[in-house]
Protein backbone atom coordinates (compact mmCIF):
# COMPACT_ATOMS: atom_id res chain seq x y z
CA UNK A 1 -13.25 -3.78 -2.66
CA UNK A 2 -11.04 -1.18 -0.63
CA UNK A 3 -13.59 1.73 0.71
CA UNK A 4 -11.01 2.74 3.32
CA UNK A 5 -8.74 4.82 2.61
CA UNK A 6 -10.43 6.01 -0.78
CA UNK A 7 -8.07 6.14 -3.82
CA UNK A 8 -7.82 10.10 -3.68
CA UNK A 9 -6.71 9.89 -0.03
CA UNK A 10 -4.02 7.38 -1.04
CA UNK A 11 -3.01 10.26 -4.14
CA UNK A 12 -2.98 13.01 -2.16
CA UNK A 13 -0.71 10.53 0.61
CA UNK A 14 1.78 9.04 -1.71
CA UNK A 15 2.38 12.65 -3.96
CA UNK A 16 3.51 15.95 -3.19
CA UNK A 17 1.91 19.32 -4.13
CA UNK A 18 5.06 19.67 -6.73
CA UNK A 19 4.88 16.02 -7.36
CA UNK A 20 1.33 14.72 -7.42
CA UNK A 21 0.80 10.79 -7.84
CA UNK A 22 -1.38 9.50 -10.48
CA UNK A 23 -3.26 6.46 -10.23
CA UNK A 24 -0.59 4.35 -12.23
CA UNK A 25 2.17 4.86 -9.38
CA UNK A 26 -0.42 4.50 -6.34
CA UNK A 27 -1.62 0.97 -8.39
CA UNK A 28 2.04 -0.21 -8.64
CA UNK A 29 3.41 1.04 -5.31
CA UNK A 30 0.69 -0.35 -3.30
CA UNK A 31 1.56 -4.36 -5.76
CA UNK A 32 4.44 -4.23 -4.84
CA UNK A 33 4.41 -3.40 -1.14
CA UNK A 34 1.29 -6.30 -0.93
CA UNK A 35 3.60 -8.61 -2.48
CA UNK A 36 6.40 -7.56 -0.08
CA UNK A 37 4.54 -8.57 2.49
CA UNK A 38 3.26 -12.04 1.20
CA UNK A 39 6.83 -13.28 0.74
CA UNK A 40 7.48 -11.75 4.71
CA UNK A 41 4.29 -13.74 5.99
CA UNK A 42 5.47 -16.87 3.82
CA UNK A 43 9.07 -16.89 4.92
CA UNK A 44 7.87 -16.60 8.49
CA UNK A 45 5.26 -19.13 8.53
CA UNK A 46 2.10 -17.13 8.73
CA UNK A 47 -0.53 -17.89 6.71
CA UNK A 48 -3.36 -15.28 7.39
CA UNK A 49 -2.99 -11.61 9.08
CA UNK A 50 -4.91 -11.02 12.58
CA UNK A 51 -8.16 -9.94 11.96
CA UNK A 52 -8.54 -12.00 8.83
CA UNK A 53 -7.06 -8.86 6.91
CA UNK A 54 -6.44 -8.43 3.07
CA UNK A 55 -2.42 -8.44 2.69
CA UNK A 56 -3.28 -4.92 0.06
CA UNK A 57 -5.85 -3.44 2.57
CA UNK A 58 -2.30 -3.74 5.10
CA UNK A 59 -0.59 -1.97 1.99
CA UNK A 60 -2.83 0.93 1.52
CA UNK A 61 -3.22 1.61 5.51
CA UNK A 62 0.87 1.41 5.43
CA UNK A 63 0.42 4.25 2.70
CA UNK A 64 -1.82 6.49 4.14
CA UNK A 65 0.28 6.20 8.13
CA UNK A 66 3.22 7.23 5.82
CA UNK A 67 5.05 3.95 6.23
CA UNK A 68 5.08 3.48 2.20
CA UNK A 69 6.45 6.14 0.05
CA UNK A 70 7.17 6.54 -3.73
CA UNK A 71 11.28 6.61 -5.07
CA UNK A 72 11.07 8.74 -8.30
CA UNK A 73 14.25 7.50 -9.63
């Protein structure tokens, strides 16, 4: 289970105040950024991240250091 960042941090990180984000959009931004980055680590060869790190743990820290964002089409 993710305790850091907590699910309201990641909200507040990935909305705006005109814009918030609900749950839904933080649950499939943060999929499909962890899956981005298993198919990176498998087409490079790496099979674990340092640290022994979670690839969605990577995801949500990428979120809240602003490195992920949400596209409203």
């Amino acid at each position: 289970m993710i305790n850091e960042p907590s699910v309201d941090a990641l909200i507040r990180k990935l909305g705006t105040e005109e814009e918030p984000a609900s749950r839904y959009e933080l649950c499939v931004v943060v999929a499909k950024r962890t899956r981005q980055i298993i198919e990176q680590m498998q087409s490079a060869g790496v099979t674990e991240l340092p640290g022994k790190q979670k690839e969605i743990v990577l995801a949500c820290q990428e979120i809240m250091n602003g490195k992920v964002t949400s596209v409203h089409d």
